[in-house]
PDB file of N, CA and C in Angstrom:
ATOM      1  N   UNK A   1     159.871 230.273-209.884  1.00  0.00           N
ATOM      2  CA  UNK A   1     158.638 230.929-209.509  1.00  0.00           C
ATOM      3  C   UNK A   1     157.428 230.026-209.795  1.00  0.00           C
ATOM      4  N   UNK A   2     157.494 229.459-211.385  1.00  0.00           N
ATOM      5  CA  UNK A   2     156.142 228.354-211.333  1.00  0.00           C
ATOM      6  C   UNK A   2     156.098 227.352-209.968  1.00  0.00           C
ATOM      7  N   UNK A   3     157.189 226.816-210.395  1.00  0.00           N
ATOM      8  CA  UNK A   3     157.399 225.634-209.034  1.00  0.00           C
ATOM      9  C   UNK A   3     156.711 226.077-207.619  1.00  0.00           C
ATOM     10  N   UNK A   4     157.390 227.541-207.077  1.00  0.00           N
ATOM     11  CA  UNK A   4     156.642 227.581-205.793  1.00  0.00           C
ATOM     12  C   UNK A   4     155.023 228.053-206.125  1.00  0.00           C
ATOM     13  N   UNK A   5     154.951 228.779-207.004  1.00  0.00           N
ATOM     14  CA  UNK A   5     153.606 228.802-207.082  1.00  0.00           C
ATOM     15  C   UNK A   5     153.009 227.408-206.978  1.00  0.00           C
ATOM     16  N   UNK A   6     152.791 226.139-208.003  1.00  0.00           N
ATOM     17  CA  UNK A   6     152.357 225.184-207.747  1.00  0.00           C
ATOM     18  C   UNK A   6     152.477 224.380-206.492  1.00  0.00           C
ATOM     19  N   UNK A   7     153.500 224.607-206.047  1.00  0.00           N
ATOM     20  CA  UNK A   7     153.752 224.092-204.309  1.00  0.00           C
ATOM     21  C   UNK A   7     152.557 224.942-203.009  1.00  0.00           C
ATOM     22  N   UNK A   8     152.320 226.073-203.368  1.00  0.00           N
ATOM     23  CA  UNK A   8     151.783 226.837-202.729  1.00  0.00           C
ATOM     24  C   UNK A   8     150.277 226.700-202.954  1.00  0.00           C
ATOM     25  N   UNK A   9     150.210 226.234-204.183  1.00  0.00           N
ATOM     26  CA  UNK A   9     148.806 225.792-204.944  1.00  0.00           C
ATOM     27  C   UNK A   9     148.258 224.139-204.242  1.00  0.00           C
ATOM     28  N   UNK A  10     149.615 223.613-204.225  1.00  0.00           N
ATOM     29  CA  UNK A  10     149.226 221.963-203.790  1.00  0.00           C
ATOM     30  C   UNK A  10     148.634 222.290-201.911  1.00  0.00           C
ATOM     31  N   UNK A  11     149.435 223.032-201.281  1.00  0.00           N
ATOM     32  CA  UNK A  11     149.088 223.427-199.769  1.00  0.00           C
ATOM     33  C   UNK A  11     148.100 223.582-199.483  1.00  0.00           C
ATOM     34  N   UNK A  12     147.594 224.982-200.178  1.00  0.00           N
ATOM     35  CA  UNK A  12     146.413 225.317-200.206  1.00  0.00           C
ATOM     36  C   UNK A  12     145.171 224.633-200.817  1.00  0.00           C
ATOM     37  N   UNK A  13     145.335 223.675-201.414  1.00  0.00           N
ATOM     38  CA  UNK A  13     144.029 222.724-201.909  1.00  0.00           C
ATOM     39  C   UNK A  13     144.036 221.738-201.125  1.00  0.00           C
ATOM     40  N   UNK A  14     145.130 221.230-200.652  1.00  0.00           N
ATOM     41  CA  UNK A  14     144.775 220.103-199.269  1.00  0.00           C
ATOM     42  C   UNK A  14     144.508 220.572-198.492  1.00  0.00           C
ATOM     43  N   UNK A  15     144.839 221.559-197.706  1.00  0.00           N
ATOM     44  CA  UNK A  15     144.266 222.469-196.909  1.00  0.00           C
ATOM     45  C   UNK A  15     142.353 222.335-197.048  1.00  0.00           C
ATOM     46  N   UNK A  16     142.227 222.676-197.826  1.00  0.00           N
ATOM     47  CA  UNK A  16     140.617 223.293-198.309  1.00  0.00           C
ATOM     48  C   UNK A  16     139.944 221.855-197.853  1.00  0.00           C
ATOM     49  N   UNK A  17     140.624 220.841-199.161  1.00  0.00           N
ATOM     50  CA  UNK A  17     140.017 219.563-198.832  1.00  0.00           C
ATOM     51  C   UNK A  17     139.535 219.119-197.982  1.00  0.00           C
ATOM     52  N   UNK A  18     140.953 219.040-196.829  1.00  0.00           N
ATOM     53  CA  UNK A  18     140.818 218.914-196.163  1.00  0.00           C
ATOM     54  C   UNK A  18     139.702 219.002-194.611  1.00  0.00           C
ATOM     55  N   UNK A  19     139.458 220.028-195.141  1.00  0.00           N
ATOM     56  CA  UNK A  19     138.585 221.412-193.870  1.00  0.00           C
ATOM     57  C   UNK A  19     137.078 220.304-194.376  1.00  0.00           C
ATOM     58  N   UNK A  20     137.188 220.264-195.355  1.00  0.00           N
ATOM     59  CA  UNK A  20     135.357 220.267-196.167  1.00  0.00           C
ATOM     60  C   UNK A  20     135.441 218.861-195.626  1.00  0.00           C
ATOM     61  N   UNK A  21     135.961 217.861-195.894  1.00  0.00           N
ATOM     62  CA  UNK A  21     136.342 216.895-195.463  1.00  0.00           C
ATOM     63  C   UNK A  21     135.990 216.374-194.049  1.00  0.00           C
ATOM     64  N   UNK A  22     136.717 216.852-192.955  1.00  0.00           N
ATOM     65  CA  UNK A  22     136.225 217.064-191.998  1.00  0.00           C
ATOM     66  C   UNK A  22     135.227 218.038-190.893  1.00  0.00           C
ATOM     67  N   UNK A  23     134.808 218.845-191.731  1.00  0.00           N
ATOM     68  CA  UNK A  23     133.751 219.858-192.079  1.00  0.00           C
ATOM     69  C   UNK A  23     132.283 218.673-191.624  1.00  0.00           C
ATOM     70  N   UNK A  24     132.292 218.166-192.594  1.00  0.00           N
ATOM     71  CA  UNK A  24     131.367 217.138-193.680  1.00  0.00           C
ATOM     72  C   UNK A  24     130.950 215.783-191.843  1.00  0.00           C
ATOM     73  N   UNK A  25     132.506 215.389-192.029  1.00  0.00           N
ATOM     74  CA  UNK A  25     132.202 214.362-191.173  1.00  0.00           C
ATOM     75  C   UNK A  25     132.305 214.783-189.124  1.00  0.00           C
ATOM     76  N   UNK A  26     132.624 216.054-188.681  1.00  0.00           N
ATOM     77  CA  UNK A  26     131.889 216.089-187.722  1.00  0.00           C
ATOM     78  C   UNK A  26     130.550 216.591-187.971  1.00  0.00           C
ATOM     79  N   UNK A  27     129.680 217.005-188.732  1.00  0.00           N
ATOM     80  CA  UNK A  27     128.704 217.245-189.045  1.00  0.00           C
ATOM     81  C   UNK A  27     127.607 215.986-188.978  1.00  0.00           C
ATOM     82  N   UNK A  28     128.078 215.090-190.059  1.00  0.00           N
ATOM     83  CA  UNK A  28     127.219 213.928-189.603  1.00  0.00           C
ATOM     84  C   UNK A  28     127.756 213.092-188.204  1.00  0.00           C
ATOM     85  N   UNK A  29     128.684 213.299-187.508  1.00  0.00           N
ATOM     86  CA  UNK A  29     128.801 212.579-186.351  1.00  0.00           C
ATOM     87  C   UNK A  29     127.854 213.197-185.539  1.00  0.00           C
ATOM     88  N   UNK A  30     127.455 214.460-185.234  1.00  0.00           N
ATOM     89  CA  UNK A  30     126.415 215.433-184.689  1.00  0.00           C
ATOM     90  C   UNK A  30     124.951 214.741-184.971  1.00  0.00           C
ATOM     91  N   UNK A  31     124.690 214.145-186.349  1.00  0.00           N
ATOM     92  CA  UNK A  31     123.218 213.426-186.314  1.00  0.00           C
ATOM     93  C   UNK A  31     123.422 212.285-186.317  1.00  0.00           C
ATOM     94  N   UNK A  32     124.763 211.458-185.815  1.00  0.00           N
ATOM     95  CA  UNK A  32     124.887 210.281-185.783  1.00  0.00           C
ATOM     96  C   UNK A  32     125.763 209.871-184.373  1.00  0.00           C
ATOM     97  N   UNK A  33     124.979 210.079-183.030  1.00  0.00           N
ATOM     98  CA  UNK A  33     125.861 209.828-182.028  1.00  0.00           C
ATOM     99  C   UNK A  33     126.122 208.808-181.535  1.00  0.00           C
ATOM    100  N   UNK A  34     125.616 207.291-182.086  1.00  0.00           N
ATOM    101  CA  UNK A  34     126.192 205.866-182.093  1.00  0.00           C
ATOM    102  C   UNK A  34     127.272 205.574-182.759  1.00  0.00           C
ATOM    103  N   UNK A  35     127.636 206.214-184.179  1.00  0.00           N
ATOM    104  CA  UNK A  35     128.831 206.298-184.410  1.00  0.00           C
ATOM    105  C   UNK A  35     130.074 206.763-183.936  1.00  0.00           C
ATOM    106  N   UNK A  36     129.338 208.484-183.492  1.00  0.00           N
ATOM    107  CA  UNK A  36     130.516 208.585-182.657  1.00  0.00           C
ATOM    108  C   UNK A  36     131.347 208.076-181.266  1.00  0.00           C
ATOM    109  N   UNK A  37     130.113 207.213-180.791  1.00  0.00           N
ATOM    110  CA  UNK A  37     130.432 206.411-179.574  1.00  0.00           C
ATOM    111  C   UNK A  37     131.595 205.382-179.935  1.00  0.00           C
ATOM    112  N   UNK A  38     131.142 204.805-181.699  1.00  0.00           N
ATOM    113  CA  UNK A  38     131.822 203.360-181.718  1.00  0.00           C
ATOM    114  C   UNK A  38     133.297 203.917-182.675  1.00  0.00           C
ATOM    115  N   UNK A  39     133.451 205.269-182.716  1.00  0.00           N
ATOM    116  CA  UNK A  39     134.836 205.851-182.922  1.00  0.00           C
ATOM    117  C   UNK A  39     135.231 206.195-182.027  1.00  0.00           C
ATOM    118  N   UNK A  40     135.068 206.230-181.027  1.00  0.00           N
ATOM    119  CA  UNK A  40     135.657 206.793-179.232  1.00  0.00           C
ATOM    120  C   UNK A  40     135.718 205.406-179.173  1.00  0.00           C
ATOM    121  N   UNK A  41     135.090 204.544-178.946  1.00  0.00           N
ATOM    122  CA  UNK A  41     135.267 202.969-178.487  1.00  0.00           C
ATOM    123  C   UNK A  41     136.491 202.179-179.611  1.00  0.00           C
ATOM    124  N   UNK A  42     136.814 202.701-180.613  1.00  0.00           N
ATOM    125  CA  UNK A  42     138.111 202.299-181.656  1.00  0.00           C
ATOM    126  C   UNK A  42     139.099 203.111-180.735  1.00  0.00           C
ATOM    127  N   UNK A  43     139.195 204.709-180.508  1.00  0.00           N
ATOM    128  CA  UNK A  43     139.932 205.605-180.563  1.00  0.00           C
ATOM    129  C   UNK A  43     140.851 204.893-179.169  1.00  0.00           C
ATOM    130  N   UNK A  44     139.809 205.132-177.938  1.00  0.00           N
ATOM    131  CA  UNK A  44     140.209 205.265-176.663  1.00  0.00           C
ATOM    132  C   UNK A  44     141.150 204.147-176.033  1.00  0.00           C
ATOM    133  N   UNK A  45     140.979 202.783-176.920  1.00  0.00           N
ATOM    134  CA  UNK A  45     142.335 202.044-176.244  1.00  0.00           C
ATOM    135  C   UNK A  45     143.737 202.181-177.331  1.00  0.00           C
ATOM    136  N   UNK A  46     143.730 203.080-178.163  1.00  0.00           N
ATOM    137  CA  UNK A  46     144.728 203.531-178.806  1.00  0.00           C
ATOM    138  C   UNK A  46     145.411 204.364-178.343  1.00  0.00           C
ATOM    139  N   UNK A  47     144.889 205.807-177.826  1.00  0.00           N
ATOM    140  CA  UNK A  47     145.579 206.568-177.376  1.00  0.00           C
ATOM    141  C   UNK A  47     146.719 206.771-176.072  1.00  0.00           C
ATOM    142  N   UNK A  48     146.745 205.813-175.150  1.00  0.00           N
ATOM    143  CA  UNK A  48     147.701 205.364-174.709  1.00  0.00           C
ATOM    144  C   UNK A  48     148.948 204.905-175.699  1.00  0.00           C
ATOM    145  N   UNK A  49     148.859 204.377-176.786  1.00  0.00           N
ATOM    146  CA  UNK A  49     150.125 204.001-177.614  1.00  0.00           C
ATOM    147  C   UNK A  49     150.620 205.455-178.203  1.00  0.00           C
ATOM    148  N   UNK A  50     150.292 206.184-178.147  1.00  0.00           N
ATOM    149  CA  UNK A  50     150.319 207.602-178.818  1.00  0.00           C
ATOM    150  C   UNK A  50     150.011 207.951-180.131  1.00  0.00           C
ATOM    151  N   UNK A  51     149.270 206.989-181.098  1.00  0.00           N
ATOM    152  CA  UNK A  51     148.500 207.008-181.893  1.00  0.00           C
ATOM    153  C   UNK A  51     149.510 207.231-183.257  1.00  0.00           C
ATOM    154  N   UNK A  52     150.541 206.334-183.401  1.00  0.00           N
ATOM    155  CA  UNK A  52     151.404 206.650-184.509  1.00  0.00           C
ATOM    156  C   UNK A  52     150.743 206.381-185.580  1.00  0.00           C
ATOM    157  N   UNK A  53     151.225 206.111-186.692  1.00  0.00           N
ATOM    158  CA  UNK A  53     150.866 205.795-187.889  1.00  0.00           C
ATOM    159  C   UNK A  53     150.330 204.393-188.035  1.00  0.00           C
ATOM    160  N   UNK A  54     151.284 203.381-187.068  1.00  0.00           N
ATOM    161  CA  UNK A  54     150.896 201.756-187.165  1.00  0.00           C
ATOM    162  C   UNK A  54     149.179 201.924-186.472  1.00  0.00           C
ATOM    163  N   UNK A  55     149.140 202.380-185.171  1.00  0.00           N
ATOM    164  CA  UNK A  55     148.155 203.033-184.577  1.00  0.00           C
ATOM    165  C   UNK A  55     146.707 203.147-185.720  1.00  0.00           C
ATOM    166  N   UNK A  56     146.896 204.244-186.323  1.00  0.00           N
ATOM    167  CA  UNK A  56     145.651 204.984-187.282  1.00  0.00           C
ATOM    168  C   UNK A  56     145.599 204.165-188.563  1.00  0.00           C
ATOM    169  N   UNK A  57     146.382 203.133-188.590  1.00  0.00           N
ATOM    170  CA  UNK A  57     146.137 201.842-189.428  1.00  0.00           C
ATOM    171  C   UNK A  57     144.766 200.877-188.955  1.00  0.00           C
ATOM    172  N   UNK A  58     145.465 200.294-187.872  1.00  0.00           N
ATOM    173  CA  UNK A  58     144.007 200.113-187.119  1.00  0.00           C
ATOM    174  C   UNK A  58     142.873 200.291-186.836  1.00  0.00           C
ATOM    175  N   UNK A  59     142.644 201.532-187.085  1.00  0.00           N
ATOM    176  CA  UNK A  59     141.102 202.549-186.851  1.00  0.00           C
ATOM    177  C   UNK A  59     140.504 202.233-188.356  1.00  0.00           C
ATOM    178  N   UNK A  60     140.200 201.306-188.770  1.00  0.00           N
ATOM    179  CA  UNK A  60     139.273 200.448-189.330  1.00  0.00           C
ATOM    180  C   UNK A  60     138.251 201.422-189.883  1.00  0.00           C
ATOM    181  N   UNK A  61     137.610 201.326-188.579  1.00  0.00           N
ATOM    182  CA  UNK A  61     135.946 201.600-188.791  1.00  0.00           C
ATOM    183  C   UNK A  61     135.818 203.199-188.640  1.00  0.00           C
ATOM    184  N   UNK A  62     137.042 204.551-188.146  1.00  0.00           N
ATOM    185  CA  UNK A  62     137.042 205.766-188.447  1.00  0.00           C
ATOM    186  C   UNK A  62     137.540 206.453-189.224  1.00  0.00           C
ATOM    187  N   UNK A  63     138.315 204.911-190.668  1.00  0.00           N
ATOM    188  CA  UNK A  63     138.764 205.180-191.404  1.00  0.00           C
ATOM    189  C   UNK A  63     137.201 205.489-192.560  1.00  0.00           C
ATOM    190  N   UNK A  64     136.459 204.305-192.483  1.00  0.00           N
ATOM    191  CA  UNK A  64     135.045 203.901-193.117  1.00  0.00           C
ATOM    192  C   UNK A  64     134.008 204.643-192.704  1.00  0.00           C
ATOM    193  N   UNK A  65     134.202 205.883-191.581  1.00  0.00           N
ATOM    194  CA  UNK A  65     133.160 206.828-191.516  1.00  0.00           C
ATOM    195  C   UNK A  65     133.420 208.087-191.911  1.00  0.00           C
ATOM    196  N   UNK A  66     134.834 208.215-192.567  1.00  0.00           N
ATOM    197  CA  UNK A  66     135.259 209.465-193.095  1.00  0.00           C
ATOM    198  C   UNK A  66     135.202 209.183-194.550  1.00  0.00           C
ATOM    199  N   UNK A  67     135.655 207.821-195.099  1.00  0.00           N
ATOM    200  CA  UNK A  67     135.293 207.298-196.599  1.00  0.00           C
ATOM    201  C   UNK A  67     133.805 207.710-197.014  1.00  0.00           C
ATOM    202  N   UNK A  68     133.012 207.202-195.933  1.00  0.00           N
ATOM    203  CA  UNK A  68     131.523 207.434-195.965  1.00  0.00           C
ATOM    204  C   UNK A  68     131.098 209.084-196.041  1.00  0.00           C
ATOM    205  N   UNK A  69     131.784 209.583-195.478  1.00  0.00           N
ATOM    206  CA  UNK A  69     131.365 211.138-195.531  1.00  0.00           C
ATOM    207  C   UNK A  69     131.871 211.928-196.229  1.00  0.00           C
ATOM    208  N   UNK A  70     133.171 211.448-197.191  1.00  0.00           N
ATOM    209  CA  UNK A  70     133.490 211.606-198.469  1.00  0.00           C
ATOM    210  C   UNK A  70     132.804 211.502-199.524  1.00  0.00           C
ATOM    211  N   UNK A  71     132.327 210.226-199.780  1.00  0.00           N
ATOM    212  CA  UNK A  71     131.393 209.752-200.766  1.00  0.00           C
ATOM    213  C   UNK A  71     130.053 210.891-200.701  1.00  0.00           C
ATOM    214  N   UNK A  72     129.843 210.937-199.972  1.00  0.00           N
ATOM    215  CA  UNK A  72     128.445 211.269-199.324  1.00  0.00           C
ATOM    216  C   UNK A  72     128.630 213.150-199.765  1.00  0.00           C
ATOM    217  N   UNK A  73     129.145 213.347-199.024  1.00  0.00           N
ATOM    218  CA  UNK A  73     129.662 214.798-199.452  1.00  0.00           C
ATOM    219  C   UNK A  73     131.307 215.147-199.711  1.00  0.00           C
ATOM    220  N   UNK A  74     131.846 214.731-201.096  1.00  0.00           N
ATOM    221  CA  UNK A  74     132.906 214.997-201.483  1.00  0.00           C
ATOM    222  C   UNK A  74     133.356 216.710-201.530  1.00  0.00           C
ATOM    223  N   UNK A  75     134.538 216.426-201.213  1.00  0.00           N
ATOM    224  CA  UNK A  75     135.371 217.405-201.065  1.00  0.00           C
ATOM    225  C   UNK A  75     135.819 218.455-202.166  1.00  0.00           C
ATOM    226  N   UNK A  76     135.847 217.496-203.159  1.00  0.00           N
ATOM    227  CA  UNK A  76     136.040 218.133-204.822  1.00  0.00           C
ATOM    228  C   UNK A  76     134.941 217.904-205.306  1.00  0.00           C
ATOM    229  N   UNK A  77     133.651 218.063-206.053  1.00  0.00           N
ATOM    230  CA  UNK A  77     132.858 217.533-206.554  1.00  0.00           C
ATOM    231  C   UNK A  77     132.841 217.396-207.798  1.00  0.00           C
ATOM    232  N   UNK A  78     134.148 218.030-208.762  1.00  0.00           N
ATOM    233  CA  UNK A  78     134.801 217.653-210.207  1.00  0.00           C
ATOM    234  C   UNK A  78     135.451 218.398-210.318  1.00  0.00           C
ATOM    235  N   UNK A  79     136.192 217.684-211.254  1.00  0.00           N
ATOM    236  CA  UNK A  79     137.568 218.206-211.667  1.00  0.00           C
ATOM    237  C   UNK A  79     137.602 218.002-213.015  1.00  0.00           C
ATOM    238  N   UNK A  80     138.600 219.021-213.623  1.00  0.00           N
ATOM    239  CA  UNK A  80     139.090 218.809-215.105  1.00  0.00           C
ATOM    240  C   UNK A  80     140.476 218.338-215.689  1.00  0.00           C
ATOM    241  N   UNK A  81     140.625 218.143-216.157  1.00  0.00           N
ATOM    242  CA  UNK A  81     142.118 217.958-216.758  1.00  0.00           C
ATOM    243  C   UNK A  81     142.345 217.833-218.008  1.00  0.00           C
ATOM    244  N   UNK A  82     143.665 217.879-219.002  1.00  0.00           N
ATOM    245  CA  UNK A  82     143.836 218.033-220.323  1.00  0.00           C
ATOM    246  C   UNK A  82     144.666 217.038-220.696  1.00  0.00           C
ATOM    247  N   UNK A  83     143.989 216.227-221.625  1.00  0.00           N
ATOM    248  CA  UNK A  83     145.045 215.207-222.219  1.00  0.00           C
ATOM    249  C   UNK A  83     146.580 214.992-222.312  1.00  0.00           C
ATOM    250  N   UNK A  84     147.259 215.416-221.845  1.00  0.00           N
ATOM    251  CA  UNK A  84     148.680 215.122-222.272  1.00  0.00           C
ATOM    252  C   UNK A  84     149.397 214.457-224.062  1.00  0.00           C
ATOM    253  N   UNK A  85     147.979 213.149-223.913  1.00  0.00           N
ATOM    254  CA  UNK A  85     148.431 211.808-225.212  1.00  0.00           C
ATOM    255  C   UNK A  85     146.768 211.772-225.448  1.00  0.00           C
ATOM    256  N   UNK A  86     147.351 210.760-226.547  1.00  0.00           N
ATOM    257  CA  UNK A  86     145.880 209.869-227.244  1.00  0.00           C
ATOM    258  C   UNK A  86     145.977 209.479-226.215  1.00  0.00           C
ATOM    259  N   UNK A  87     144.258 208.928-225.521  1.00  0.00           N
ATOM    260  CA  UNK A  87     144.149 207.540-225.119  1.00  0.00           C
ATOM    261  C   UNK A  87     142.417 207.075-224.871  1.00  0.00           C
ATOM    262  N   UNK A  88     142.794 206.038-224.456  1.00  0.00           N
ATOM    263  CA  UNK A  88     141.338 205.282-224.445  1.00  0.00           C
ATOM    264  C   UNK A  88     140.696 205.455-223.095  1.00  0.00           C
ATOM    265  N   UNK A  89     139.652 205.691-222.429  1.00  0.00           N
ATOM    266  CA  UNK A  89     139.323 205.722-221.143  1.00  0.00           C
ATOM    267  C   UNK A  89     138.479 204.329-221.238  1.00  0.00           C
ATOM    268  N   UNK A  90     138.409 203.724-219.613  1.00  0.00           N
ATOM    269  CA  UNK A  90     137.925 202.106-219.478  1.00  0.00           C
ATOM    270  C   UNK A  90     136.288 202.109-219.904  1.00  0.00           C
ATOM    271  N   UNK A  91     135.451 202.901-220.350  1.00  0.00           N
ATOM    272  CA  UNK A  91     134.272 202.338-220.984  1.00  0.00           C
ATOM    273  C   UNK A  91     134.417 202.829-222.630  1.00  0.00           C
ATOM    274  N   UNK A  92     136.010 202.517-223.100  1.00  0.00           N
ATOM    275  CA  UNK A  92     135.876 202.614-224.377  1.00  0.00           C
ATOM    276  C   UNK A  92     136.275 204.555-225.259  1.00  0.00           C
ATOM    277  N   UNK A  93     135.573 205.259-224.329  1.00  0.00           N
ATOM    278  CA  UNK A  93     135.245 207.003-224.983  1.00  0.00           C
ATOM    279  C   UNK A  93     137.012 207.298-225.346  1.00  0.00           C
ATOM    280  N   UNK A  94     137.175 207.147-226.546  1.00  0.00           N
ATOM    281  CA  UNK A  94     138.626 207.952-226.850  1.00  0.00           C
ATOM    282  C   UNK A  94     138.403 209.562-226.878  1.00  0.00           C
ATOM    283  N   UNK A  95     140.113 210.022-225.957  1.00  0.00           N
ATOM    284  CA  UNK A  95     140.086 210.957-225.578  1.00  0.00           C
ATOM    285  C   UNK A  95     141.785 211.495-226.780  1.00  0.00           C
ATOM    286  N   UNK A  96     141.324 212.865-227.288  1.00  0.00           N
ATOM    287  CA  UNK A  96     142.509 212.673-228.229  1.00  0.00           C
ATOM    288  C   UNK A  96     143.240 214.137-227.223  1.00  0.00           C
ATOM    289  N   UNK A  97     144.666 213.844-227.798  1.00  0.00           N
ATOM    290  CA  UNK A  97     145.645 214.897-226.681  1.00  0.00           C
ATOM    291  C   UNK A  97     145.313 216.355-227.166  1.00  0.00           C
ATOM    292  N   UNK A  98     144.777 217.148-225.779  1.00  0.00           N
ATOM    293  CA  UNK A  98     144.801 218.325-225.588  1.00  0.00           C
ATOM    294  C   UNK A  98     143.084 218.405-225.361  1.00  0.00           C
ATOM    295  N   UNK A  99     142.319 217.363-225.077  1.00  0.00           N
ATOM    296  CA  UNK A  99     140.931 217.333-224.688  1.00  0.00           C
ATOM    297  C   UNK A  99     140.807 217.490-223.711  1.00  0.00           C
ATOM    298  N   UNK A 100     139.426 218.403-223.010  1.00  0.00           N
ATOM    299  CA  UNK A 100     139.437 218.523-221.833  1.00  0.00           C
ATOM    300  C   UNK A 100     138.234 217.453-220.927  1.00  0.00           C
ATOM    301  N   UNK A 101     139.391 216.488-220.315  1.00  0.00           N
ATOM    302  CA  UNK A 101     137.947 215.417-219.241  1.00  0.00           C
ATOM    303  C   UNK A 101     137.534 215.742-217.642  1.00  0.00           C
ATOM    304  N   UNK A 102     136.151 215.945-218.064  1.00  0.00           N
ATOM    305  CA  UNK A 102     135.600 216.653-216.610  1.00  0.00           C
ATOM    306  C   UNK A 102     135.333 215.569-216.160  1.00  0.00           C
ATOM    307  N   UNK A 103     135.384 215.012-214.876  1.00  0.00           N
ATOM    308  CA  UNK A 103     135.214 214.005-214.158  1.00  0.00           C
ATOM    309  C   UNK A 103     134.348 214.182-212.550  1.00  0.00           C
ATOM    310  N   UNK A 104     133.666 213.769-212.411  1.00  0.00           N
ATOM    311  CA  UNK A 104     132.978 213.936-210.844  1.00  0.00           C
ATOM    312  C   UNK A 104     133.750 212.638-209.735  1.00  0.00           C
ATOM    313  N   UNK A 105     134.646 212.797-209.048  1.00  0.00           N
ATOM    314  CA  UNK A 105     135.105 211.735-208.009  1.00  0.00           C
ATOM    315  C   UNK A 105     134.206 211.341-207.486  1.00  0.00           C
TER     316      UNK A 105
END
């Protein structure tokens, strides 16, 4: 029962992410219609290949306008989590096990 709960938990938060995610970035393609030209101008000699995975490797630059609209308006805007162990985080702040670190992505 935990298990599918957490499975059902993982769905539904990519899900969400997801939405806000692309929520976010047709939104700024709407006040940004040179971009969306030069993601139709990536897209349109792809889609003849049927756009597999090797495909959406390629898309470069509609990979870097969804990064951008991530950053810009993230999807999670923080998160928490609980120590597991001692440990050190990279500017030094020791975190001892069972602490809670709020983090902004």
């Amino acid at each position: 029962e935990a298990v599918r709960d957490m499975v059902i938990s993982f769905i539904m938060a990519g899900r969400d992410t997801t939405s806000a995610a692309m929520t976010w970035l047709f939104w700024l393609l709407t006040e940004n219609d040179d971009v969306g030209r030069k993601i139709l101008e990536e897209v349109d000699p792809l889609i003849s290949l049927g756009l597999g995975f090797e495909e959406l490797k390629e898309m470069s630059y509609t990979k870097a306008c969804l990064c951008e609209a991530m950053r810009l308006y993230p999807p999670v805007s923080w998160d928490s989590k609980h120590a597991a162990n001692n440990d050190v985080l990279p500017d030094g702040t020791r975190v001892k096990k069972g602490d809670k670190v709020t983090y902004f992505p």
